[in-house]
Protein backbone atom coordinates (compact mmCIF):
# COMPACT_ATOMS: atom_id res chain seq x y z
CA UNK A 1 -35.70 -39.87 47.15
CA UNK A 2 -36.88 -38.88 43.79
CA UNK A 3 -40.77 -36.20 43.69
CA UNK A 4 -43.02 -39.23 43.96
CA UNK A 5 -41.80 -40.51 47.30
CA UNK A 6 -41.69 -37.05 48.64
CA UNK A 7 -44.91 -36.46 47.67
CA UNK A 8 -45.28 -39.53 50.38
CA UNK A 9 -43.66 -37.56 52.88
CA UNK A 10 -45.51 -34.17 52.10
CA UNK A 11 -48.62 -34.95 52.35
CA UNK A 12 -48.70 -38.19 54.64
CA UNK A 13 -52.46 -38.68 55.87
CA UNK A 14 -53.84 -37.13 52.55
CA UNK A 15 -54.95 -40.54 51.77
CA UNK A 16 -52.45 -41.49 49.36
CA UNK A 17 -52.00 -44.66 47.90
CA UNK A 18 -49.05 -46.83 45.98
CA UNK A 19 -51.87 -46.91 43.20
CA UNK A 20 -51.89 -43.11 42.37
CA UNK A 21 -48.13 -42.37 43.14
CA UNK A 22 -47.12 -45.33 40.64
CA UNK A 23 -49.28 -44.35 38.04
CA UNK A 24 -48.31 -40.35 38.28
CA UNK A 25 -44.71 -41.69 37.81
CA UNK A 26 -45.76 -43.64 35.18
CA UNK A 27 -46.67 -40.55 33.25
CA UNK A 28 -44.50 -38.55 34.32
CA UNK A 29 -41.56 -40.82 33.02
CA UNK A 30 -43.37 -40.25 29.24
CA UNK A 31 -44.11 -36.85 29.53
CA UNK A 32 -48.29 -37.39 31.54
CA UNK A 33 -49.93 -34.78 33.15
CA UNK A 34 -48.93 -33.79 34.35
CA UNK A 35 -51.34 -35.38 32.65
CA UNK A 36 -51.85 -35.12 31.70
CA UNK A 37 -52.59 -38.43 31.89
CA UNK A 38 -55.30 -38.57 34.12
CA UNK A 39 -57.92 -38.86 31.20
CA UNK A 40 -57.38 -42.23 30.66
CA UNK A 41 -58.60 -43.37 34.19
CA UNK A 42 -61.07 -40.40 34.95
CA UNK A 43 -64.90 -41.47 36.47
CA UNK A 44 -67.37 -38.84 35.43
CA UNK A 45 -66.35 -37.02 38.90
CA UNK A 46 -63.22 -34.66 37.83
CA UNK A 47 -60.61 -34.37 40.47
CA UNK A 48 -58.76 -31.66 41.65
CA UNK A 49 -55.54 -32.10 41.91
CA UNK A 50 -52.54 -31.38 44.90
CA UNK A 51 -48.95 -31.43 44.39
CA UNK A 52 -46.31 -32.00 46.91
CA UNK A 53 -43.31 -31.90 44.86
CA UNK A 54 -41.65 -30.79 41.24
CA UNK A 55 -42.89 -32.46 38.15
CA UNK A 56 -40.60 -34.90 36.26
CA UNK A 57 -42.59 -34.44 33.44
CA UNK A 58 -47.94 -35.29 32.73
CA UNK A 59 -48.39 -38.66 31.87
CA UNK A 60 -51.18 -38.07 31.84
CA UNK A 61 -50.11 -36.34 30.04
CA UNK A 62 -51.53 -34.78 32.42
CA UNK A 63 -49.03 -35.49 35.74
CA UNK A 64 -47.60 -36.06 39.16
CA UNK A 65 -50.21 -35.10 40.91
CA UNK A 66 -52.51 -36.38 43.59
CA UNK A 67 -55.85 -36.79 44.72
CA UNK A 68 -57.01 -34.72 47.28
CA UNK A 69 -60.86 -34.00 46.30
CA UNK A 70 -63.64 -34.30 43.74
CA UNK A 71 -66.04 -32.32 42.00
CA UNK A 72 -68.00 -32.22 38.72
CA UNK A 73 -67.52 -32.37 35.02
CA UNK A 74 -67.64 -29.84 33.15
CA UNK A 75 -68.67 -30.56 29.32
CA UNK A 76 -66.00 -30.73 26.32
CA UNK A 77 -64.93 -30.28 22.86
CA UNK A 78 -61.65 -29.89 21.55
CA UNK A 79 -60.76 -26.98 19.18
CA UNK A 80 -61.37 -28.59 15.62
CA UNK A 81 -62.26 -31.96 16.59
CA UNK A 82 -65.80 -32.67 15.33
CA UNK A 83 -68.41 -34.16 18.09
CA UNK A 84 -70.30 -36.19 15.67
CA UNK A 85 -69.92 -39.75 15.94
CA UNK A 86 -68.42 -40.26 12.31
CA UNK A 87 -65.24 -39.66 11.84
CA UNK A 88 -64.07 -36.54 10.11
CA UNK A 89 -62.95 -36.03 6.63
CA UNK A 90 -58.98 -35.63 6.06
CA UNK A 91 -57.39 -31.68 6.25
CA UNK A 92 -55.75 -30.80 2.44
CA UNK A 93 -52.28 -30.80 4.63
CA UNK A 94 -50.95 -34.20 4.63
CA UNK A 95 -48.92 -35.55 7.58
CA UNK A 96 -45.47 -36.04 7.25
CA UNK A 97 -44.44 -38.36 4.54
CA UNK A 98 -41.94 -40.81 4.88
CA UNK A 99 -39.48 -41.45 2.34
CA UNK A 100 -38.45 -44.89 0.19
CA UNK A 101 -35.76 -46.83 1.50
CA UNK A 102 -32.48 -46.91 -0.87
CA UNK A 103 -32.66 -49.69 -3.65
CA UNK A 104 -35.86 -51.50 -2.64
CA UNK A 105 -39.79 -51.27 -2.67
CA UNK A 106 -40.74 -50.89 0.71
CA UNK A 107 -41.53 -47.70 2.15
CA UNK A 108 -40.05 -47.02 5.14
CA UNK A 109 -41.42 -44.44 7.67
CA UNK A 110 -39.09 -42.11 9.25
CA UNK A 111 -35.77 -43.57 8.35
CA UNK A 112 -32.91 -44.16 10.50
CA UNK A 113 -35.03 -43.46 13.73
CA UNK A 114 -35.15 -47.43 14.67
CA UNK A 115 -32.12 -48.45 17.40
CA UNK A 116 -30.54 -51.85 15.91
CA UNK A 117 -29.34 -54.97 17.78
CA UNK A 118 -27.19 -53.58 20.29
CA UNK A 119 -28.27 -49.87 20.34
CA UNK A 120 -30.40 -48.16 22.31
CA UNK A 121 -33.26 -45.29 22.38
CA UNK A 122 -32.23 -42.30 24.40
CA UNK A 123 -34.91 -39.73 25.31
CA UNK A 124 -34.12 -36.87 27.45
CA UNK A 125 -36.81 -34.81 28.93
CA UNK A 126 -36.22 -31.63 30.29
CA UNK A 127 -39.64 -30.29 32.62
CA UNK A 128 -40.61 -26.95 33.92
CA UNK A 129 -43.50 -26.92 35.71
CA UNK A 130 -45.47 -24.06 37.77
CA UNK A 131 -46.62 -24.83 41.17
CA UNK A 132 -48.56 -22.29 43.79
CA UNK A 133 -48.61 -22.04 47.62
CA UNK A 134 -50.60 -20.53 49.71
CA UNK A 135 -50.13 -20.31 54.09
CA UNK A 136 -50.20 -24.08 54.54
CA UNK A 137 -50.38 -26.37 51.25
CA UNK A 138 -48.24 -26.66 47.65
CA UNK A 139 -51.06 -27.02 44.83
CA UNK A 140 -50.74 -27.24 41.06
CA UNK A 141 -53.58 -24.97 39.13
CA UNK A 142 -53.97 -26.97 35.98
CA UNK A 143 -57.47 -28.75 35.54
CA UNK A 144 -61.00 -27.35 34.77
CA UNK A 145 -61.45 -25.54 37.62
CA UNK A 146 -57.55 -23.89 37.85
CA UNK A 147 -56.80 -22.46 41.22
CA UNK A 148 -60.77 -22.83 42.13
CA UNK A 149 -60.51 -20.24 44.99
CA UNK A 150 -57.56 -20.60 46.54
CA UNK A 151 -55.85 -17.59 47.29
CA UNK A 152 -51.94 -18.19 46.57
CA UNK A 153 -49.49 -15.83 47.96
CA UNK A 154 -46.75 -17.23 45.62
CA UNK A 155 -45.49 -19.77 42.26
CA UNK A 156 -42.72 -21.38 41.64
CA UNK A 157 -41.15 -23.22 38.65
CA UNK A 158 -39.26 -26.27 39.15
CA UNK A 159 -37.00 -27.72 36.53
CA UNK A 160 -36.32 -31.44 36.26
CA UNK A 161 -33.95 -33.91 33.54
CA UNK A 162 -34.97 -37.48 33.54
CA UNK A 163 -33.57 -39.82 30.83
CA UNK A 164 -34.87 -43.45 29.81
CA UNK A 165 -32.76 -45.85 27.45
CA UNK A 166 -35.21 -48.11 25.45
CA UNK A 167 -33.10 -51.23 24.21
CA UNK A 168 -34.16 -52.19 20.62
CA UNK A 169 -35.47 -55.51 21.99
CA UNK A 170 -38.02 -53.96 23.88
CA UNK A 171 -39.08 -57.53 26.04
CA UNK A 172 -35.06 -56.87 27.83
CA UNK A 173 -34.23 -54.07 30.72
CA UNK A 174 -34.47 -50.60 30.31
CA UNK A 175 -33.20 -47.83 32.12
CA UNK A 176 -33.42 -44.36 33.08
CA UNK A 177 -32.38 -41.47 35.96
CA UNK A 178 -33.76 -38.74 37.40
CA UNK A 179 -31.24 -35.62 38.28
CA UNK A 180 -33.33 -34.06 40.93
CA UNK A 181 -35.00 -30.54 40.45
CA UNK A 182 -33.64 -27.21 40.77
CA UNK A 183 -35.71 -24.45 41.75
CA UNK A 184 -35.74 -21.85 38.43
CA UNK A 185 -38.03 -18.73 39.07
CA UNK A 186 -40.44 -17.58 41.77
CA UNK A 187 -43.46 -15.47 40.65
CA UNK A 188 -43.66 -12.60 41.95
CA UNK A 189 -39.35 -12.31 41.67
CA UNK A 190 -36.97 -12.18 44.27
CA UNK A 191 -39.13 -13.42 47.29
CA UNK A 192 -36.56 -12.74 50.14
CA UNK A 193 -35.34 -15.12 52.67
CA UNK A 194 -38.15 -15.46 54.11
CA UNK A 195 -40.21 -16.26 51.22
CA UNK A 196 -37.80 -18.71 49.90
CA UNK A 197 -38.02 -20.33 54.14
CA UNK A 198 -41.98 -20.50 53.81
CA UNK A 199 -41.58 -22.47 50.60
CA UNK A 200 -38.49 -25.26 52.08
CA UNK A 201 -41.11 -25.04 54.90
CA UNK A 202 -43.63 -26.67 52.86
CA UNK A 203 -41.88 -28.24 50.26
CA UNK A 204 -38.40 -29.45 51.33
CA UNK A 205 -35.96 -29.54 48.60
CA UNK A 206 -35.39 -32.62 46.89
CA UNK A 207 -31.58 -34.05 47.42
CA UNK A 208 -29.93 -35.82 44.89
CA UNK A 209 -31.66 -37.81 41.96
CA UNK A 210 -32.13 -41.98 41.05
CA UNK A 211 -31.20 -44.28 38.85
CA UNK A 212 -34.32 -46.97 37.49
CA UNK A 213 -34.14 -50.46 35.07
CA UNK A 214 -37.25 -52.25 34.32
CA UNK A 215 -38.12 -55.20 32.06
CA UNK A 216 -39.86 -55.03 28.93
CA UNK A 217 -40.95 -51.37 29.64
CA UNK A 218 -41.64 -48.04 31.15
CA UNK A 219 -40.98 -48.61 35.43
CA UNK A 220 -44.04 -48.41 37.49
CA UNK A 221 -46.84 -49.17 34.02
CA UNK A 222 -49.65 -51.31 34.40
CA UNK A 223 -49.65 -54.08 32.00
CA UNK A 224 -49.04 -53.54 29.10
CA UNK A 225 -46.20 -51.27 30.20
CA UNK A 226 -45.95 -48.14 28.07
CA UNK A 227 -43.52 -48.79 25.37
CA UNK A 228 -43.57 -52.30 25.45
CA UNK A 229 -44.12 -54.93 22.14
CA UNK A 230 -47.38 -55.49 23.63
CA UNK A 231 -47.90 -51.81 24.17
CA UNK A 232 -47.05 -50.97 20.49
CA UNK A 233 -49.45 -53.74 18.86
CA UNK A 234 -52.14 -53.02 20.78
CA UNK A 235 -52.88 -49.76 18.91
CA UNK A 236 -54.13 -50.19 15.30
CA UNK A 237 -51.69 -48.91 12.58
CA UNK A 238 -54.51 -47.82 9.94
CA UNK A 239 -55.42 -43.96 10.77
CA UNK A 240 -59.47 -44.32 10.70
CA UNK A 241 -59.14 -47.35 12.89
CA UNK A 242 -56.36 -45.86 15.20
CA UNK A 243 -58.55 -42.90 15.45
CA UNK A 244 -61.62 -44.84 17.00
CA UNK A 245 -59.68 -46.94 19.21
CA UNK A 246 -58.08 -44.12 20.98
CA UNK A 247 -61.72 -43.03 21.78
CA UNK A 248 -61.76 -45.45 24.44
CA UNK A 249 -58.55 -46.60 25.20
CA UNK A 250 -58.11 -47.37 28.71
CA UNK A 251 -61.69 -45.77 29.47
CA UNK A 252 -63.79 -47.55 31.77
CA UNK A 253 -66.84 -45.23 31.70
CA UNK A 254 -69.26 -43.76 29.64
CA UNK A 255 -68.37 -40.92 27.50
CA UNK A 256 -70.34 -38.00 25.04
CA UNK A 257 -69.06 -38.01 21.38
CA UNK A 258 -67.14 -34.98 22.13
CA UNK A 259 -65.51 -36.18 25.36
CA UNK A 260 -64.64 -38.89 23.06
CA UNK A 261 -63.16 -36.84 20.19
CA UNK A 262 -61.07 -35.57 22.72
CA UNK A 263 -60.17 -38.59 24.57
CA UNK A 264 -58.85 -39.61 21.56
CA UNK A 265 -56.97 -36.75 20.60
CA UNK A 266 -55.06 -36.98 24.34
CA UNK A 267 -54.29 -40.61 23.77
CA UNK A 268 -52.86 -39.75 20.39
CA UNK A 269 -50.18 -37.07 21.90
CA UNK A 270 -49.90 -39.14 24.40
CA UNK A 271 -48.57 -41.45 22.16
CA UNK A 272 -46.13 -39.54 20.17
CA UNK A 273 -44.73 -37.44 23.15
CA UNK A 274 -43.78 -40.72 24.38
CA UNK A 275 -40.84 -40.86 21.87
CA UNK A 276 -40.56 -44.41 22.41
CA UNK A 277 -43.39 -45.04 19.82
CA UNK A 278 -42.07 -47.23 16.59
CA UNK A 279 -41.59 -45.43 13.51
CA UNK A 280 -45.18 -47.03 11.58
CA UNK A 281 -46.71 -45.83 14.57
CA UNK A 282 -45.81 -42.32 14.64
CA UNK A 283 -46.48 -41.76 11.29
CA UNK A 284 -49.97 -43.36 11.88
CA UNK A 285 -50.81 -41.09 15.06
CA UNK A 286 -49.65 -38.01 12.61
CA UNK A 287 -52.09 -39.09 9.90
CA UNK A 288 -54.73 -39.65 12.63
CA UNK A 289 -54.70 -36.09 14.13
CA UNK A 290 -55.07 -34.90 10.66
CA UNK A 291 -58.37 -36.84 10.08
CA UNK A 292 -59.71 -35.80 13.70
CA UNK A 293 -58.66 -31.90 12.17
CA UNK A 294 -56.50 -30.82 14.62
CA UNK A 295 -54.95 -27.25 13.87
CA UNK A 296 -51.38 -27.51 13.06
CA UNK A 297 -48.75 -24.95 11.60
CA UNK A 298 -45.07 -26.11 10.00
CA UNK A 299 -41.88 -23.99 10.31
CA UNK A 300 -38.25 -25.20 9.91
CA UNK A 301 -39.22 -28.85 9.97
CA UNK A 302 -40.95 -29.11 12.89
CA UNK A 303 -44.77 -29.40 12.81
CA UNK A 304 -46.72 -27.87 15.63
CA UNK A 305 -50.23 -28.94 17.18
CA UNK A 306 -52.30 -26.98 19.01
CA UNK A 307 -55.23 -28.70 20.85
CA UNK A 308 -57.82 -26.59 22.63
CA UNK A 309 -59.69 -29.01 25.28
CA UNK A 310 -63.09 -28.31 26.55
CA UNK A 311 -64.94 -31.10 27.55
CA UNK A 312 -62.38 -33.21 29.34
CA UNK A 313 -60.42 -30.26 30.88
CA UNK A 314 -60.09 -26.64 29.94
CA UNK A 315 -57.20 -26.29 28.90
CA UNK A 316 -54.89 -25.65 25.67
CA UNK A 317 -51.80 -28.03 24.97
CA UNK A 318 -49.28 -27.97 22.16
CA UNK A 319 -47.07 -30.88 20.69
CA UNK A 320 -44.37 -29.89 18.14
CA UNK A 321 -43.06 -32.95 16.15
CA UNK A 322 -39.84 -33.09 13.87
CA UNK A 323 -41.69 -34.47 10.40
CA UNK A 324 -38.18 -35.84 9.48
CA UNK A 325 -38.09 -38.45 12.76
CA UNK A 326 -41.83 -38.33 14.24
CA UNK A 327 -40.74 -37.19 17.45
CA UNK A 328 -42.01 -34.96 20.09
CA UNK A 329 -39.64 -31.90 20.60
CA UNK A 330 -41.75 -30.16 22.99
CA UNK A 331 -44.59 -30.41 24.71
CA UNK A 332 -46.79 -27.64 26.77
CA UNK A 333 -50.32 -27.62 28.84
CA UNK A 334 -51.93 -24.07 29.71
CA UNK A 335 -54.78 -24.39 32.05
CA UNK A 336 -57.46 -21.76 31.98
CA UNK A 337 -57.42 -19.80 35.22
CA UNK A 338 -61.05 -19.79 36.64
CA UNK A 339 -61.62 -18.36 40.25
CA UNK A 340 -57.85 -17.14 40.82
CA UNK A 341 -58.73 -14.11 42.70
CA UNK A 342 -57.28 -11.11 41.80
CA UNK A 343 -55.00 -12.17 39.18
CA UNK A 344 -52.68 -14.76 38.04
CA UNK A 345 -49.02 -13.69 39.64
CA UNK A 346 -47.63 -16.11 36.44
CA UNK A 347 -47.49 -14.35 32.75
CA UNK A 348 -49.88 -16.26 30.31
CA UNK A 349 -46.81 -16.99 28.24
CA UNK A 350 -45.77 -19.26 30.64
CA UNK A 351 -47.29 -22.24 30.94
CA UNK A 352 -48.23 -24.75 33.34
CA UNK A 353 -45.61 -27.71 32.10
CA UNK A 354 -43.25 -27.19 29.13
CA UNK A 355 -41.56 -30.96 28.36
CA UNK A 356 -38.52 -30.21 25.90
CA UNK A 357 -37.01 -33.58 24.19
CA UNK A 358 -34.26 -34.48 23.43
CA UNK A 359 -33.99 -38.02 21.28
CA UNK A 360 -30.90 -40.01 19.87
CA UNK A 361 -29.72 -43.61 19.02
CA UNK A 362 -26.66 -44.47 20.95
CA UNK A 363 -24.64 -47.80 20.63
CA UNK A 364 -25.21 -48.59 24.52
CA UNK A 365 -27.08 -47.67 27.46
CA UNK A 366 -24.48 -45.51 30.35
């Protein structure tokens, strides 16, 4: 029984649905948010979000979470993306460029990061996310309003591996596994016997992981499934264009220029921390978060972004990309802590979710 079904079991007359566990697994299998990923669906009522189990990773970017209750908006910006309606003018620092394929004209991006007939896409994501108790209830603190008065006695970081094989046809099966979580630190340390009791109490541990195949994409997407043909050529490949089209991708609702700036930004990462992205694509997200002017910093090859959200959460996220391959190798989210009592009992340099990737072309799924 992998997190999502337990979350099932957890909280059984919370008014879940198959709707909201689906799509937190959905993003979770990417990478959502934890989200996050909840931007892409949000009404201009915010939720606050209840966890019952460890994160596999926040589609949703932005992730695994459920509904419990609502309340309202606050209003964003993200750090260094502009709220006008136009859309910014390039940074001086270029993306990553690609480099010219051997003996012919065409420019390939990112070479040697495309599985041939036969091969396969491996992506292994290692999560660690932070989850808080208090007496009677498991709860995750990320979103605008962090632990919003709740009094927790006591965190916990879980640690979870899932792995997805992408075939290079993308229309045929793919595959992937969860290996269960494993319980890594409590905050404050050593909570005795009977604090470890009072959490299996209220969060049994998970036993054993699961095996998944699904056709033509990510298991448990709406349609188009995430990482599917139809997925892929559904998001422009020019970087002005790809820009504005991520402003309201998947948004049903109104939104303020800046909400929209950083709509877009999220849907961007969301993108690339995917890892199952093709190559043209990554290099056109990359190019794209330069024009929207997000701050980034380079060392040893691996290009970091650092997004500061304030209009569709409060929160700070960072994706680090390798500029030789365009993929994610880590991802984090840092919520800000508003209404948490007398302290946070977790260090700020740990943050809510940390996704770690790991990302290889093999000659056949296991």
């Amino acid at each position: 029984m992998d997190v999502f079904e337990r979350v099932r079991e957890v909280n059984r007359g919370a008014g879940l649905n198959d709707e909201r566990i689906t799509e937190a697994r959905a993003r979770l299998l990417t990478g959502i948010d934890a989200d996050t990923s909840a931007e892409r669906r949000r009404t201009t009522r915010r939720p606050m979000f209840v966890i019952a189990g460890a994160m596999a990773g926040v589609a949703a970017a932005t992730a695994g979470v459920v509904l419990i209750s609502q309340m309202d908006a606050p209003s964003p910006q993200v750090e260094a993306v502009p709220q006008e309606t136009a859309l910014p003018t390039p940074r001086s620092t270029p993306a990553p460029k690609p480099s010219t394929t051997s003996g012919t004209t065409v420019t390939e991006p990112f070479p040697g990061t495309t599985p041939q007939t036969g091969q396969h896409l491996r992506i292994v994501n290692t999560t660690e996310s932070i989850v808080y108790r208090d007496d009677q209830s498991v709860f995750a603190a990320w979103g605008e309003s962090g632990l919003r008065g709740r009094q927790p006695v006591s965190a916990l970081m879980f640690r979870e591996v899932s792995e997805v094989n992408m075939p290079a046809d993308r229309t045929t099966e793919w595959s992937g596994r969860f290996d269960g979580e494993e319980r890594v630190a409590y905050f404050p340390g050593n909570p005795g016997p009977d604090g470890v009791a009072a959490w299996d109490a209220l969060l049994p541990p998970a036993q054993g992981g699961r095996e998944w195949t699904s056709a033509g994409g990510f298991e448990g997407d709406a349609s188009p499934r995430r990482g599917s043909a139809e997925w892929s050529a559904a998001f422009p490949r020019d970087p002005y264009a790809l820009l504005e089209f991520a402003r309201t991708y998947m948004r049903a609702y109104e939104q303020t220029p800046a909400q929209a700036n950083e709509a877009a930004v999220s849907t961007l990462v969301d993108v690339l921390r995917s890892n199952v992205a093709p190559a043209d694509l990554r290099q056109s997200v990359l190019h794209a978060l330069d024009l929207a002017g997000v701050p980034a910093s380079t060392a040893n090859g691996i290009e970091t972004y650092r997004i500061r959200y304030e209009h569709i959460d409060r929160r700070t996220d960072t994706v680090s990309i390798d500029t030789a391959t365009g993929w994610a190798t880590e991802y984090t989210l840092r919520s800000d802590r508003v209404d948490a009592g007398p302290g946070d009992m977790v260090p700020q340099t740990v943050p809510d979710i940390r996704m770690t990737y790991s990302v290889s072309i093999v000659d056949s799924a296991p």
